[in-house]
N, C-alpha and C. Protein backbone atom coordinates (compact mmCIF):
# COMPACT_ATOMS: atom_id res chain seq x y z
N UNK A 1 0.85 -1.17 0.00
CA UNK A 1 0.00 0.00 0.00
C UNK A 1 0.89 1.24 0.00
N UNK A 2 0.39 2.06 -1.10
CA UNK A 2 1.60 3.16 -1.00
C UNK A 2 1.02 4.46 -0.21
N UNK A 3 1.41 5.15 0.27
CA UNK A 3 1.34 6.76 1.27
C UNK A 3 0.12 7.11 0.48
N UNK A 4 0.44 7.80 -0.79
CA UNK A 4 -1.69 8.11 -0.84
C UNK A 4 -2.70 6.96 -0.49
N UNK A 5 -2.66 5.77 -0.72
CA UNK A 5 -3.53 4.98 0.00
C UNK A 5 -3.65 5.11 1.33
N UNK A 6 -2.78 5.27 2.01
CA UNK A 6 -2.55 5.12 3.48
C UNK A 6 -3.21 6.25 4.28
N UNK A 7 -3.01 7.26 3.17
CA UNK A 7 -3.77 8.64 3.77
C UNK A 7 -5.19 9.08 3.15
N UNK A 8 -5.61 7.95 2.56
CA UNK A 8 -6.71 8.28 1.90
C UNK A 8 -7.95 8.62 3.28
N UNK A 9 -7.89 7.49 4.04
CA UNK A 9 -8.91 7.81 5.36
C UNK A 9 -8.80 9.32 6.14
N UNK A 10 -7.54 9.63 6.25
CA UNK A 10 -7.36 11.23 6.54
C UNK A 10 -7.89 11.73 5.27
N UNK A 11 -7.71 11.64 4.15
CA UNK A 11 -8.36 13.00 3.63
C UNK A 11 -10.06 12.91 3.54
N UNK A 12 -10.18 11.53 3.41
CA UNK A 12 -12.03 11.46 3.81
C UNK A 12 -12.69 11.99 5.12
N UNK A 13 -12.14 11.73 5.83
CA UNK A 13 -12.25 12.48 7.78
C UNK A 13 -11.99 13.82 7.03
N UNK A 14 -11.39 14.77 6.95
CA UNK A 14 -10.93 15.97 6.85
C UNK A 14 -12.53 16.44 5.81
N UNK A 15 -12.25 15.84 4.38
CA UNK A 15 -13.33 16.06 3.72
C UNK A 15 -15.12 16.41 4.61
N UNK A 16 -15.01 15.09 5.38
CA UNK A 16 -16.29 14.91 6.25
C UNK A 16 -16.07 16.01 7.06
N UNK A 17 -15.11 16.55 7.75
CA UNK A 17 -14.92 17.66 8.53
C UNK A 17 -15.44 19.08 7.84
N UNK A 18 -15.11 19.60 7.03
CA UNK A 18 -15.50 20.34 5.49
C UNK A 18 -16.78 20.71 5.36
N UNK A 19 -17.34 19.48 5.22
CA UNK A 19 -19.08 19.13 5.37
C UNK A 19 -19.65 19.81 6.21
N UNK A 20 -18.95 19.00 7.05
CA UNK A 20 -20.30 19.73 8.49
C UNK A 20 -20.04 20.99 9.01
N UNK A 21 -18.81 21.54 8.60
CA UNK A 21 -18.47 22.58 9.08
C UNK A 21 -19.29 23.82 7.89
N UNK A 22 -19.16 23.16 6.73
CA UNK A 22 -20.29 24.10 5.49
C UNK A 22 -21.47 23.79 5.79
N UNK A 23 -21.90 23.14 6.67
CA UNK A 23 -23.69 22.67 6.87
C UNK A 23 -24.03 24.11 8.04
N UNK A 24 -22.57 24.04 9.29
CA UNK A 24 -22.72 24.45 10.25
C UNK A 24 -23.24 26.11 9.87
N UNK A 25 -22.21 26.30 8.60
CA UNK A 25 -21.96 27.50 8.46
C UNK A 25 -23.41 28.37 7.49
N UNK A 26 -24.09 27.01 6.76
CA UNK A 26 -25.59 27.29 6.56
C UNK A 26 -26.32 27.69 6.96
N UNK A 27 -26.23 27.33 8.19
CA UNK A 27 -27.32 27.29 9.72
C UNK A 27 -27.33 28.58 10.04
N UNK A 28 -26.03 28.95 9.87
CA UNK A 28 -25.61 30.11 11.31
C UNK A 28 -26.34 31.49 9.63
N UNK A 29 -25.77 31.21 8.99
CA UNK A 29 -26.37 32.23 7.65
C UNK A 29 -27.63 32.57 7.26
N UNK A 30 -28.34 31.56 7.42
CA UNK A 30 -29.96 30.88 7.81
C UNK A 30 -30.66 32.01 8.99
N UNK A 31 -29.89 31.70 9.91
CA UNK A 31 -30.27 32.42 11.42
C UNK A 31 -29.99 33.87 11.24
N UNK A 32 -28.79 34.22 10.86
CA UNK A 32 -28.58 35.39 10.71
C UNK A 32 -29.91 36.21 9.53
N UNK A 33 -30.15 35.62 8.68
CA UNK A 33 -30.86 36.15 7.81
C UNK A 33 -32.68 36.25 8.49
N UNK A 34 -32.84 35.09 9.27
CA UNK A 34 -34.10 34.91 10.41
C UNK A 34 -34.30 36.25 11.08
N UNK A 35 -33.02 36.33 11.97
CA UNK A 35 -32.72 37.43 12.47
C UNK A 35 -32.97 38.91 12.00
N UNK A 36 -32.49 39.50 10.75
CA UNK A 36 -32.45 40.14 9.81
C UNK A 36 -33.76 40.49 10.00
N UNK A 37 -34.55 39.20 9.42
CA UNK A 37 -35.82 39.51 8.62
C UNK A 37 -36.90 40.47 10.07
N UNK A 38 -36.73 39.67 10.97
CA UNK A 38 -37.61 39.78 12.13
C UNK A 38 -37.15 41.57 12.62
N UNK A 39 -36.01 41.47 12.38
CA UNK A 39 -35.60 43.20 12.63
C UNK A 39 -36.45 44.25 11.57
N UNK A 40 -36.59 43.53 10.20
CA UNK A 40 -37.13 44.53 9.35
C UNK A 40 -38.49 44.32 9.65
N UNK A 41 -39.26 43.16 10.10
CA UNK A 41 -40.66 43.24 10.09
C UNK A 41 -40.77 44.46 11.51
N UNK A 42 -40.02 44.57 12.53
CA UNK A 42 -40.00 45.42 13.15
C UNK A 42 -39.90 47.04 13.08
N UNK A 43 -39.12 47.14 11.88
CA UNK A 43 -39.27 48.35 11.24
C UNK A 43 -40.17 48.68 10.20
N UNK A 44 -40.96 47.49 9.58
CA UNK A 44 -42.19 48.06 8.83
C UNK A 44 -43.00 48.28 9.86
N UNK A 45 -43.40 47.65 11.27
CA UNK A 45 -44.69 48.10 12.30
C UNK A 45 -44.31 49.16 12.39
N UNK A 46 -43.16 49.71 12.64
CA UNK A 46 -42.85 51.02 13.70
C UNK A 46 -42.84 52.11 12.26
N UNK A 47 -42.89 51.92 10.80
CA UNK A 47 -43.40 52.82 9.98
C UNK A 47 -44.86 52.65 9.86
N UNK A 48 -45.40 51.60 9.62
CA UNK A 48 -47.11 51.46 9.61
C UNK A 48 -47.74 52.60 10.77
N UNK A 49 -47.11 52.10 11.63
CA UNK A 49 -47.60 52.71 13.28
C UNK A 49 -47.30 54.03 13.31
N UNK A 50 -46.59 54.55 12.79
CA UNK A 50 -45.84 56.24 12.43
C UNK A 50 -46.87 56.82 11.64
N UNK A 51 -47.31 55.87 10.06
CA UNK A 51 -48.34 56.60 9.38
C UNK A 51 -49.47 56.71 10.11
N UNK A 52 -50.55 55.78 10.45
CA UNK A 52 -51.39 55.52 10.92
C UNK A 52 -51.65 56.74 12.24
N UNK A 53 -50.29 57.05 13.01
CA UNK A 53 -50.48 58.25 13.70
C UNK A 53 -50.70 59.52 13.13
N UNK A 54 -49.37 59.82 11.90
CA UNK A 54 -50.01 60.92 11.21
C UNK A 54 -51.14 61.16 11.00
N UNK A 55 -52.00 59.75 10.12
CA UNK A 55 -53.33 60.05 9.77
C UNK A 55 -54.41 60.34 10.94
N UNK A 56 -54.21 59.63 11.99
CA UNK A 56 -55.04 59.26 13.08
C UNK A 56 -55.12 61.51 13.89
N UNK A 57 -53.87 61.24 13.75
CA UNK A 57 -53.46 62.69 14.25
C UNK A 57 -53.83 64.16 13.85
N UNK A 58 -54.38 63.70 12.60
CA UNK A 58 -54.61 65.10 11.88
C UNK A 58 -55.77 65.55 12.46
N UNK A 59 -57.23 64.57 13.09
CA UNK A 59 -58.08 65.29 13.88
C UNK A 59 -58.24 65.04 15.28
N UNK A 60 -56.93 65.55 15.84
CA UNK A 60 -56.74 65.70 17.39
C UNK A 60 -56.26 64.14 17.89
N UNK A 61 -55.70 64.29 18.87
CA UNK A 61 -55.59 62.95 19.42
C UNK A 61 -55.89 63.12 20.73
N UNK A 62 -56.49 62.29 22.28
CA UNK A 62 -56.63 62.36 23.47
C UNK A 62 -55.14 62.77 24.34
N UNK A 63 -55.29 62.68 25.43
CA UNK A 63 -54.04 62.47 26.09
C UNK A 63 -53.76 61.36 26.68
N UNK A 64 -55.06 60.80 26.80
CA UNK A 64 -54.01 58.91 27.16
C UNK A 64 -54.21 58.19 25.99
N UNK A 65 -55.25 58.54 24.60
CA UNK A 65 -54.11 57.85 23.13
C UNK A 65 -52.71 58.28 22.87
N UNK A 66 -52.48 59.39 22.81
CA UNK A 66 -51.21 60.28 22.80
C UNK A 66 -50.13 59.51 23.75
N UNK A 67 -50.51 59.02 25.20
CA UNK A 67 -49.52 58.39 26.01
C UNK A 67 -49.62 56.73 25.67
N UNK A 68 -50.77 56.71 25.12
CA UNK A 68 -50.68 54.85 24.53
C UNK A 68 -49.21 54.95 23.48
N UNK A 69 -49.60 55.60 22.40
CA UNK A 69 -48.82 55.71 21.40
C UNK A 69 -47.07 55.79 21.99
N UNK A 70 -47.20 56.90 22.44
CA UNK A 70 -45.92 56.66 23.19
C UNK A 70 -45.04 55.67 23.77
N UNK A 71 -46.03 55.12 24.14
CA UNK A 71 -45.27 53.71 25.03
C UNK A 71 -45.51 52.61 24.20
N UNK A 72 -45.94 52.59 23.31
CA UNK A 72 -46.07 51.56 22.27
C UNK A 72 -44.87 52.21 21.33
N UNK A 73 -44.58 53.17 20.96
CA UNK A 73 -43.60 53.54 20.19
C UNK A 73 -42.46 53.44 21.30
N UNK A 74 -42.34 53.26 22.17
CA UNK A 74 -41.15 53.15 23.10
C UNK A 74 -40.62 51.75 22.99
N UNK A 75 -41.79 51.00 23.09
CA UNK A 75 -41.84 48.98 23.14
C UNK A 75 -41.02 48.94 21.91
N UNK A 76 -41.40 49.60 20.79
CA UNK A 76 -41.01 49.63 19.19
C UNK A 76 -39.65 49.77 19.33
N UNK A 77 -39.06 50.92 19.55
CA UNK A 77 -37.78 50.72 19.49
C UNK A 77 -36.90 50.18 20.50
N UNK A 78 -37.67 49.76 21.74
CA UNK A 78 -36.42 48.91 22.62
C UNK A 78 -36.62 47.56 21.88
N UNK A 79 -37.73 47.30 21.31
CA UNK A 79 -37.45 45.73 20.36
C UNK A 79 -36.45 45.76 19.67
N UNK A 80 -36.36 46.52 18.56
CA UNK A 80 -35.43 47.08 17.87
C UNK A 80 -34.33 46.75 18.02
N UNK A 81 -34.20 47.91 18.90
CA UNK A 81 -32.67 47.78 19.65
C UNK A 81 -32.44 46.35 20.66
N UNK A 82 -33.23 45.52 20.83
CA UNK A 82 -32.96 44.57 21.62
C UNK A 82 -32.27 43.14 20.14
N UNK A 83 -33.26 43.44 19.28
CA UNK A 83 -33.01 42.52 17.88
C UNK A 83 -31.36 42.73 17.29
N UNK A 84 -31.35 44.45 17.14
CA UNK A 84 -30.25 44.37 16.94
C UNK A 84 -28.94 43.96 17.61
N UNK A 85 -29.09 44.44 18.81
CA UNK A 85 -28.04 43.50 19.88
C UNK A 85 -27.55 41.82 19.40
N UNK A 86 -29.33 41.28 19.16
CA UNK A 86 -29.54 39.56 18.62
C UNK A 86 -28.67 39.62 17.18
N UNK A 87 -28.91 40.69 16.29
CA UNK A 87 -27.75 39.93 15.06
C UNK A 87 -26.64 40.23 15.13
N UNK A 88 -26.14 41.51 16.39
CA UNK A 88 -25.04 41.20 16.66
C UNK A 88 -24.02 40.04 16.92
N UNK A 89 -24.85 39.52 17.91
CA UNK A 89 -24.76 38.41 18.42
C UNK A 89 -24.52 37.34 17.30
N UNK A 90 -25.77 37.23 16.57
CA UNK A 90 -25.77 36.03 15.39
C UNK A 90 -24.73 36.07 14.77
N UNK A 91 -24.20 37.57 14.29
CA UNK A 91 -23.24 37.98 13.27
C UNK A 91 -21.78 37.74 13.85
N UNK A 92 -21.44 37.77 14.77
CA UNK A 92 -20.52 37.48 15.70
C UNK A 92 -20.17 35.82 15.19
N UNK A 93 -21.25 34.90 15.95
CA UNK A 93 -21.02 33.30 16.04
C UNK A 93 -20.84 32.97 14.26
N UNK A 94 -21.83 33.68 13.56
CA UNK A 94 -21.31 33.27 11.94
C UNK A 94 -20.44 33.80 11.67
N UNK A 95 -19.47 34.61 11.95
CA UNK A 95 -17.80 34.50 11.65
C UNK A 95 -17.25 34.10 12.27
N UNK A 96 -17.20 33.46 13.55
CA UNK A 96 -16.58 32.40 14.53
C UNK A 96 -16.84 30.91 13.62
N UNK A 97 -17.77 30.66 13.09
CA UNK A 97 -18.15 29.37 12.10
C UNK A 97 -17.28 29.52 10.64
N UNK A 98 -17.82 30.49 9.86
CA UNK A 98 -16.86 31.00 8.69
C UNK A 98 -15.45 30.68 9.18
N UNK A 99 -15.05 31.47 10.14
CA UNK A 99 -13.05 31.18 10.75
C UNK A 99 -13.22 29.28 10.62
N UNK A 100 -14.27 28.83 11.54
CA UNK A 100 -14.01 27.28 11.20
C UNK A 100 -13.88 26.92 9.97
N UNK A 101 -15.08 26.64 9.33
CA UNK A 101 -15.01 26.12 7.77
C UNK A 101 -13.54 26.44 6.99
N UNK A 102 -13.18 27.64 7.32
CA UNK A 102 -12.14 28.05 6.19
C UNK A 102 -10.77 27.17 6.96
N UNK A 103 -11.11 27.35 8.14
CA UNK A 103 -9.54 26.57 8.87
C UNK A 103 -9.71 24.58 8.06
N UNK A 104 -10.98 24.65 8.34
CA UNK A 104 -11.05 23.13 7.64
C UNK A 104 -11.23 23.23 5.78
N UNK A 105 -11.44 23.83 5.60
CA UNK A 105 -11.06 24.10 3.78
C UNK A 105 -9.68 23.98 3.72
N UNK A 106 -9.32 24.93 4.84
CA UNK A 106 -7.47 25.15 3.96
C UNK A 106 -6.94 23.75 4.13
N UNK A 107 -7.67 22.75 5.61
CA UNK A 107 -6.65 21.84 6.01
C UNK A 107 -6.97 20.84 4.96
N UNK A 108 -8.15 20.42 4.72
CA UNK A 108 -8.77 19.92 3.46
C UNK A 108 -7.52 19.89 2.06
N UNK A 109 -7.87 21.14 1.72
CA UNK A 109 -6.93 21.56 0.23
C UNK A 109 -5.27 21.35 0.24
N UNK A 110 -4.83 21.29 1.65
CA UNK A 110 -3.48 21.29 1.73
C UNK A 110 -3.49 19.41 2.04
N UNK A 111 -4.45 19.02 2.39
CA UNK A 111 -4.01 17.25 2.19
C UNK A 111 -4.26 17.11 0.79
N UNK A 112 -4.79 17.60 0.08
CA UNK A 112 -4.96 17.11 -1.06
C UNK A 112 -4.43 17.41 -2.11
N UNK A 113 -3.42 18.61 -1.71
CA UNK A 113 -1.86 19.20 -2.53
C UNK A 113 -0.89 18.37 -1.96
N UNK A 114 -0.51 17.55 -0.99
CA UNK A 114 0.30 16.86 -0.14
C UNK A 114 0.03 15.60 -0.87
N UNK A 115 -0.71 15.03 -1.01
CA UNK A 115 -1.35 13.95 -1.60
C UNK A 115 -1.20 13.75 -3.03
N UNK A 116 -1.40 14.66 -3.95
CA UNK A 116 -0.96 14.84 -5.32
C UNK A 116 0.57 14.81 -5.61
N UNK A 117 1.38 15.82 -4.10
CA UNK A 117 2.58 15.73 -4.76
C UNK A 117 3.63 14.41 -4.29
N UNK A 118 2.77 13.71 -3.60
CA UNK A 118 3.62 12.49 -3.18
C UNK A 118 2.93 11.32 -3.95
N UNK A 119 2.60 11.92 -4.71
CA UNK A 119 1.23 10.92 -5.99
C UNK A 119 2.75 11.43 -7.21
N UNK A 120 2.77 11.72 -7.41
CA UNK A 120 3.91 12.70 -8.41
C UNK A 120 4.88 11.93 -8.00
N UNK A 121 5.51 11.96 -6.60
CA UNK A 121 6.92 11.72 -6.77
C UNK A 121 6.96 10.17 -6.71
N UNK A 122 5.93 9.65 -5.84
CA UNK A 122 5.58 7.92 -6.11
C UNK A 122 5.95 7.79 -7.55
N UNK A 123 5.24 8.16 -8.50
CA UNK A 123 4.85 7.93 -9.68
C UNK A 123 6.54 8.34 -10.41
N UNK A 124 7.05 9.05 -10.19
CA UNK A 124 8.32 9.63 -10.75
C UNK A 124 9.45 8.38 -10.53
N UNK A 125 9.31 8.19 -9.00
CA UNK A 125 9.89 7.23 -8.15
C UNK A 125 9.69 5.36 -8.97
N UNK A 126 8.60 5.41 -9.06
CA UNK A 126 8.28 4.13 -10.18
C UNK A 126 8.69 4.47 -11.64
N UNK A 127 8.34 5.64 -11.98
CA UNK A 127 9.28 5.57 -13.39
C UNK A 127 10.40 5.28 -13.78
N UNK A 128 11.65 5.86 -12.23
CA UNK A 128 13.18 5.91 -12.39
C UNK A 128 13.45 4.42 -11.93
N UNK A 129 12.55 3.45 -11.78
CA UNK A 129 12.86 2.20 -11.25
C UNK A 129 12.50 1.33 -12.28
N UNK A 130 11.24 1.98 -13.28
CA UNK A 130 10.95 1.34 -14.37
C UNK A 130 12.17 1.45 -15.37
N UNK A 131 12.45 2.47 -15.58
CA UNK A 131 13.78 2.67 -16.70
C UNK A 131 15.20 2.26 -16.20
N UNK A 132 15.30 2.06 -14.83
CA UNK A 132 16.15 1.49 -14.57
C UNK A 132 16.03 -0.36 -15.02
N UNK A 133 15.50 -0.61 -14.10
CA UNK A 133 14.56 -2.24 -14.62
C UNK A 133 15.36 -2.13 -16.31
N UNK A 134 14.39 -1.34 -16.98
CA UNK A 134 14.86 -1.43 -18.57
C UNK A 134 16.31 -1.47 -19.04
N UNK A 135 16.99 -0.57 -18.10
CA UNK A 135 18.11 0.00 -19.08
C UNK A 135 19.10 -1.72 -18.19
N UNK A 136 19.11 -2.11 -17.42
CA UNK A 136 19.59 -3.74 -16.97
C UNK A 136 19.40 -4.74 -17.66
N UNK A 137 18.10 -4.67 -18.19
CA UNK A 137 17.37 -5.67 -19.06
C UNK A 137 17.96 -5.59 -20.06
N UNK A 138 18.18 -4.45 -20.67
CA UNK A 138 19.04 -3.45 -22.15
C UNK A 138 20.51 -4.44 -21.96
N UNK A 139 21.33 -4.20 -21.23
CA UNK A 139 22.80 -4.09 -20.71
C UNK A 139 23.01 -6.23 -20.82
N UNK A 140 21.66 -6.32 -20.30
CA UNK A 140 21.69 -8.26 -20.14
C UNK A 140 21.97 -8.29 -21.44
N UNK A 141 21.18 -8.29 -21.92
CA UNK A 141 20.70 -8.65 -23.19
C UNK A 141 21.82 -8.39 -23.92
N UNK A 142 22.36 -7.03 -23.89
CA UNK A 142 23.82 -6.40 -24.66
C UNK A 142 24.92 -7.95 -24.94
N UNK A 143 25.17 -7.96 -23.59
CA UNK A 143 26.20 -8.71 -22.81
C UNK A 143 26.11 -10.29 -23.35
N UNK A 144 24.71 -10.82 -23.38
CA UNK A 144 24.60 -12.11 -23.92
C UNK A 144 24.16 -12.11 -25.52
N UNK A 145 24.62 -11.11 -26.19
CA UNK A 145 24.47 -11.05 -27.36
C UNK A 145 25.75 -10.97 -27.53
N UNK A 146 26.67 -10.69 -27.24
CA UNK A 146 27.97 -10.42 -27.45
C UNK A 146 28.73 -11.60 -27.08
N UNK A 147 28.40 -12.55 -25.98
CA UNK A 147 28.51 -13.75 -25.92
C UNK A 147 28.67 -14.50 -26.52
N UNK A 148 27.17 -14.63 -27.34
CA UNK A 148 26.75 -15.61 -28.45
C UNK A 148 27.60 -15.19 -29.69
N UNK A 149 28.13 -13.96 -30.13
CA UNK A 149 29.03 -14.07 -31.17
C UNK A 149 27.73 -14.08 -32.44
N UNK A 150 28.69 -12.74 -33.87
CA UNK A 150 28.24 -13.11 -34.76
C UNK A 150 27.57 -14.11 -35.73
């Protein structure tokens, strides 16, 4: 069994490593974008809720609608700001995942440049043994032809 055979199970483990680390890194992209979305549905209420006051507003408003609104527009943006904190957060762990995947890509790509070039020199290594083989075989042959005489 020659060295790329031998290392074939490392580069399948590594490969499988690759995988899950690009599945992981789905997830976390997935979430982040979850995240995202739930921030913007938060900023279409808190524009809906903005118009709806304008309009509501143009013929007078009470003073405890006026203090509803308020504190409902207060809820609005501590969500907000609480969401955004959350894709901080998300955005954070998906480049902590990205740093993985790529650490297992590179380790990936570098067994499999390691692997090619000892595939190369195997192969080089059997050539200079093949032409050697030949050029003996050549030299026999010389030798017992010269033997045997015209």
């Amino acid at each position: 069994m020659n060295r790329v055979q031998r290392l074939q199970p490392v580069l399948r483990l590594a490969d499988r490593e690759v995988q899950k680390a690009a599945r992981a890194l789905a997830t976390m992209q997935q979430r982040l974008q979850q995240e995202q979305d739930k921030l913007a549905q938060l900023q279409g209420y808190q524009q809906e809720y903005h118009e709806m006051l304008l309009r509501d507003g143009r013929g007078g408003v009470s003073a405890a609608r006026l203090q509803l609104i308020s504190r409902f527009s207060s809820n609005l943006d501590h969500a907000m700001e609480q969401q955004q904190r959350q894709i901080a957060v998300v955005q954070g762990q998906l480049d902590q995942v990205r740093e993985h995947w790529r650490e297992k890509d590179t380790r990936h790509r570098q067994l499999e440049k390691m692997m090619q070039r000892i595939d190369r020199q195997e192969e080089a290594q059997r050539a200079r043994v093949e032409q050697r083989n030949h050029d003996e075989f050549a030299r026999r042959q010389a030798v017992l032809n010269r033997r045997r005489g015209p």
